[in-house]
Protein backbone atom coordinates (compact mmCIF):
# COMPACT_ATOMS: atom_id res chain seq x y z
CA UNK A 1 -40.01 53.17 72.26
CA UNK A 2 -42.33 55.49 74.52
CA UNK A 3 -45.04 55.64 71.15
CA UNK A 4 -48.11 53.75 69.89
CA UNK A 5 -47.61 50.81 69.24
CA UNK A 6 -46.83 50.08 73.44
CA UNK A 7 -44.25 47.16 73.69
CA UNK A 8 -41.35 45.85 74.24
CA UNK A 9 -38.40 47.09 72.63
CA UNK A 10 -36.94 44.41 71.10
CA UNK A 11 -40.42 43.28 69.50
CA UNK A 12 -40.15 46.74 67.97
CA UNK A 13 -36.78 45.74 66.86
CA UNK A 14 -37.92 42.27 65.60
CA UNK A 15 -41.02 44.24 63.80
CA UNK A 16 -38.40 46.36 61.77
CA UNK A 17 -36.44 44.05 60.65
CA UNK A 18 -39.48 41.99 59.39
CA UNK A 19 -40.12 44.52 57.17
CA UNK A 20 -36.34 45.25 55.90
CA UNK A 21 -36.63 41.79 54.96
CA UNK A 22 -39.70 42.10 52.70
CA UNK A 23 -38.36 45.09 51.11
CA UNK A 24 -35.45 43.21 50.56
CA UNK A 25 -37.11 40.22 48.96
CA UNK A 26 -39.44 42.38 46.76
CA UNK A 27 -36.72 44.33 45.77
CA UNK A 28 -34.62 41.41 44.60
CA UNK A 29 -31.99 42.17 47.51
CA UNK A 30 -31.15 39.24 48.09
CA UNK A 31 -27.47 40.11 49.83
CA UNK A 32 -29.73 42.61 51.59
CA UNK A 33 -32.09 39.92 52.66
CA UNK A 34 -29.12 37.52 53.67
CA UNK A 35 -27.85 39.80 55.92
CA UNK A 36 -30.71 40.99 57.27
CA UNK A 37 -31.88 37.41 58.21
CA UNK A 38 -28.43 37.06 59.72
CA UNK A 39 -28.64 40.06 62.22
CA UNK A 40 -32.61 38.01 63.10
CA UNK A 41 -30.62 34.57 63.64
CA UNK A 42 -28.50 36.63 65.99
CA UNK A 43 -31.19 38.51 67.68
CA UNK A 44 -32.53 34.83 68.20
CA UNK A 45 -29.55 33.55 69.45
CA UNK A 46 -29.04 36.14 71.99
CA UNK A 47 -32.60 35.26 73.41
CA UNK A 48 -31.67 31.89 73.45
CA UNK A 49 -34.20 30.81 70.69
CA UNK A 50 -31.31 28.20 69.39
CA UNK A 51 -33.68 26.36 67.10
CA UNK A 52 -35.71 29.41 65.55
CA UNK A 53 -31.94 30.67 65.47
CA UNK A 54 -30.50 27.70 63.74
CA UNK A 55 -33.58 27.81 61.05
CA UNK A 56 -32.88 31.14 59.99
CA UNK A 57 -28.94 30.38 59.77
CA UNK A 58 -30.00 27.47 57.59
CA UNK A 59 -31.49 30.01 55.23
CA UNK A 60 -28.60 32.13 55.03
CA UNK A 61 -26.57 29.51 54.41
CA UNK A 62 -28.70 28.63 51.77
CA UNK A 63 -28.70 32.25 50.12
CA UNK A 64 -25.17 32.07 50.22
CA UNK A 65 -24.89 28.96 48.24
CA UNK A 66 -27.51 29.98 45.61
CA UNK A 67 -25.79 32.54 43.61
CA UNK A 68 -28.25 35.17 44.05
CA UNK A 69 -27.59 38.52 45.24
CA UNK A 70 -28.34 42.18 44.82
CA UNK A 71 -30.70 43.29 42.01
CA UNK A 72 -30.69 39.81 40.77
CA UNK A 73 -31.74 38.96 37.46
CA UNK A 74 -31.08 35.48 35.85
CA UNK A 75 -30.79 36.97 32.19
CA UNK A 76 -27.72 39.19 33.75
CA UNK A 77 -26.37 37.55 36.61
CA UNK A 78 -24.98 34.46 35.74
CA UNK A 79 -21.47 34.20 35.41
CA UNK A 80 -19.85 30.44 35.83
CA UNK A 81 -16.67 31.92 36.36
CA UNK A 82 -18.05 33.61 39.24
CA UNK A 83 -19.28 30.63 40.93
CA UNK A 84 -16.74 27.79 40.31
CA UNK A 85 -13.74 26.40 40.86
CA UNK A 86 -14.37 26.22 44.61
CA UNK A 87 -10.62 28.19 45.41
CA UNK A 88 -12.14 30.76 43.18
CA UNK A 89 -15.89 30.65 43.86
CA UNK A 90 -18.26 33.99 45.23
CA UNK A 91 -20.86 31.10 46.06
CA UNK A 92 -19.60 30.01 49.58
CA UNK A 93 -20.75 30.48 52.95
CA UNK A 94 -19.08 32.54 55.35
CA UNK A 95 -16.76 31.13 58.31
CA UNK A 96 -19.10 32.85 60.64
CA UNK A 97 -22.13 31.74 59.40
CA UNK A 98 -20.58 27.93 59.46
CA UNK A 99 -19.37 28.79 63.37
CA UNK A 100 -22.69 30.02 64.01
CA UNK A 101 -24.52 27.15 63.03
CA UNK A 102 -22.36 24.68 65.10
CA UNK A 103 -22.98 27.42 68.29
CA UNK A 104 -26.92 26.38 67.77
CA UNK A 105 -26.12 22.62 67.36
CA UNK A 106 -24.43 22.52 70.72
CA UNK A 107 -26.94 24.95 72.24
CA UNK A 108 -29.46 22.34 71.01
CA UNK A 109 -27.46 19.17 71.59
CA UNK A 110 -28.26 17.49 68.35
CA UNK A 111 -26.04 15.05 67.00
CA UNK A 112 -24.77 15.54 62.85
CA UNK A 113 -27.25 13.70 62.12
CA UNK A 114 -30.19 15.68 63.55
CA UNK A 115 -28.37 18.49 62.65
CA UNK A 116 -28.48 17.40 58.91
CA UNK A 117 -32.27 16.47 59.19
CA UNK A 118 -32.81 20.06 60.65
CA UNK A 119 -30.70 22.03 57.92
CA UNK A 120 -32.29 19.87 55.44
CA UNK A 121 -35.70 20.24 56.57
CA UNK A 122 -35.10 24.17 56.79
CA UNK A 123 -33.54 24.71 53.32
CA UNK A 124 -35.83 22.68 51.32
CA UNK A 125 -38.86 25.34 52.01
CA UNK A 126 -36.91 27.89 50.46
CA UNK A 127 -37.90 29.08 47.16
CA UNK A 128 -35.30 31.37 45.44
CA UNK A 129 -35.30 32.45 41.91
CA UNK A 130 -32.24 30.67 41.27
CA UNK A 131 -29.86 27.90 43.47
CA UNK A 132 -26.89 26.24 42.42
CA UNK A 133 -26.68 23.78 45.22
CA UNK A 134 -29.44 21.30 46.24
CA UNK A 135 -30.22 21.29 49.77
CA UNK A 136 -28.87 17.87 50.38
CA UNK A 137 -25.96 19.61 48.68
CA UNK A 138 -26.17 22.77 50.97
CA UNK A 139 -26.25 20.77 54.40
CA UNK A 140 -22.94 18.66 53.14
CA UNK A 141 -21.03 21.76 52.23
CA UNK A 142 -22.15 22.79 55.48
CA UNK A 143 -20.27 19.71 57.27
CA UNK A 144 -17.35 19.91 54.71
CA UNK A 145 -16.80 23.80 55.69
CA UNK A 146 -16.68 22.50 59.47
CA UNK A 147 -13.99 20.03 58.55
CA UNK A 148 -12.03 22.12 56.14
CA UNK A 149 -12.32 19.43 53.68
CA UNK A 150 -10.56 21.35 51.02
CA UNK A 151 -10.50 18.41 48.46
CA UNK A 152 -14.42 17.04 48.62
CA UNK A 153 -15.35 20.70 48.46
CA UNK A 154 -13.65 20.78 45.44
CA UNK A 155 -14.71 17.59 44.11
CA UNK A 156 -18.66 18.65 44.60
CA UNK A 157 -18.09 22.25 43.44
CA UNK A 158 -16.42 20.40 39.90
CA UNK A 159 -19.38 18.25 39.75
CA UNK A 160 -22.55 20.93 40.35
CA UNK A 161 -20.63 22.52 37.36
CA UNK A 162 -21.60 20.37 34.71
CA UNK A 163 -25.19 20.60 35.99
CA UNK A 164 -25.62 23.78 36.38
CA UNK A 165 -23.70 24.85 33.00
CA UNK A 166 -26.77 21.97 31.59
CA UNK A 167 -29.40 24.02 34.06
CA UNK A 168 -28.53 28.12 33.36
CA UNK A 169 -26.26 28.36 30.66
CA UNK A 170 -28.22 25.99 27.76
CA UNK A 171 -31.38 28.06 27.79
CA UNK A 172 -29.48 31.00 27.51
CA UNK A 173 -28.40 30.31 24.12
């Protein structure tokens, strides 16, 4: 802390994790980028930057839901057995990340509905090499995680099947 650059610690701390995160994406890290933007959102949070907060949690939500992760490669990595049924699925997002997001909404006061337009607006800019979910999918798996509804979650998770087996697995062959 006491060496060139001068300032204050926790821009320091925001400076390193900046570039964590770019190593991360140029390494193809992408769990390692997830959670890297995760410990940011939290950094955020606990400066009470709720809506630069609640735009970084809508990216990790979206990582979470693309099927991307460490070392990715799409020639390698995709397994359909890995990402569905829902009961079975390694594409979900994590109850904290869900709680989190719901922290920033009330922090915020947004209704759903500006809550949807904000995750939606968020998730849409983000370019990843592969996604499984649309963001209009994302934000409503979003909702149905926060309602534990078990049954539409399955219902949407049987029905991005069939596209993406059209999407990824076709050109494969």
């Amino acid at each position: 802390m006491h060496t060139p650059p001068y300032m204050p610690y926790r821009d320091k701390i925001w400076g390193y994790l900046n570039k964590r995160c770019m190593k991360h994406m140029s390494n193809k890290d992408y769990g390692l980028y997830r959670n890297c933007r995760h410990e940011m959102a939290r950094f955020l949070k606990e400066e009470k930057k709720y809506k630069n907060a609640l735009s970084i949690m809508a990216e990790v939500a979206f990582v979470d839901l693309s099927g991307v992760d460490n070392n990715f490669d799409p020639e390698m990595d995709i397994s359909i057995q890995d990402f569905f049924p829902y009961e079975n699925s390694l594409v979900r997002i994590a109850p904290g990340i869900v709680s989190e997001i719901f922290d920033c909404q009330k922090e915020l006061g947004f209704s759903d509905s500006e809550l949807k337009n904000f995750l939606l607006d968020s998730m849409e800019q983000l370019k990843l090499p592969m996604r499984i979910f649309t963001p209009e999918e994302s934000v409503r798996i979003v909702f149905l995680e926060r309602d534990q509804n078990t049954e539409e979650l399955k219902r949407l998770y049987s029905n991005v099947k069939q596209r993406f087996r059209k999407k990824y697995l076709k050109r494969r062959m």
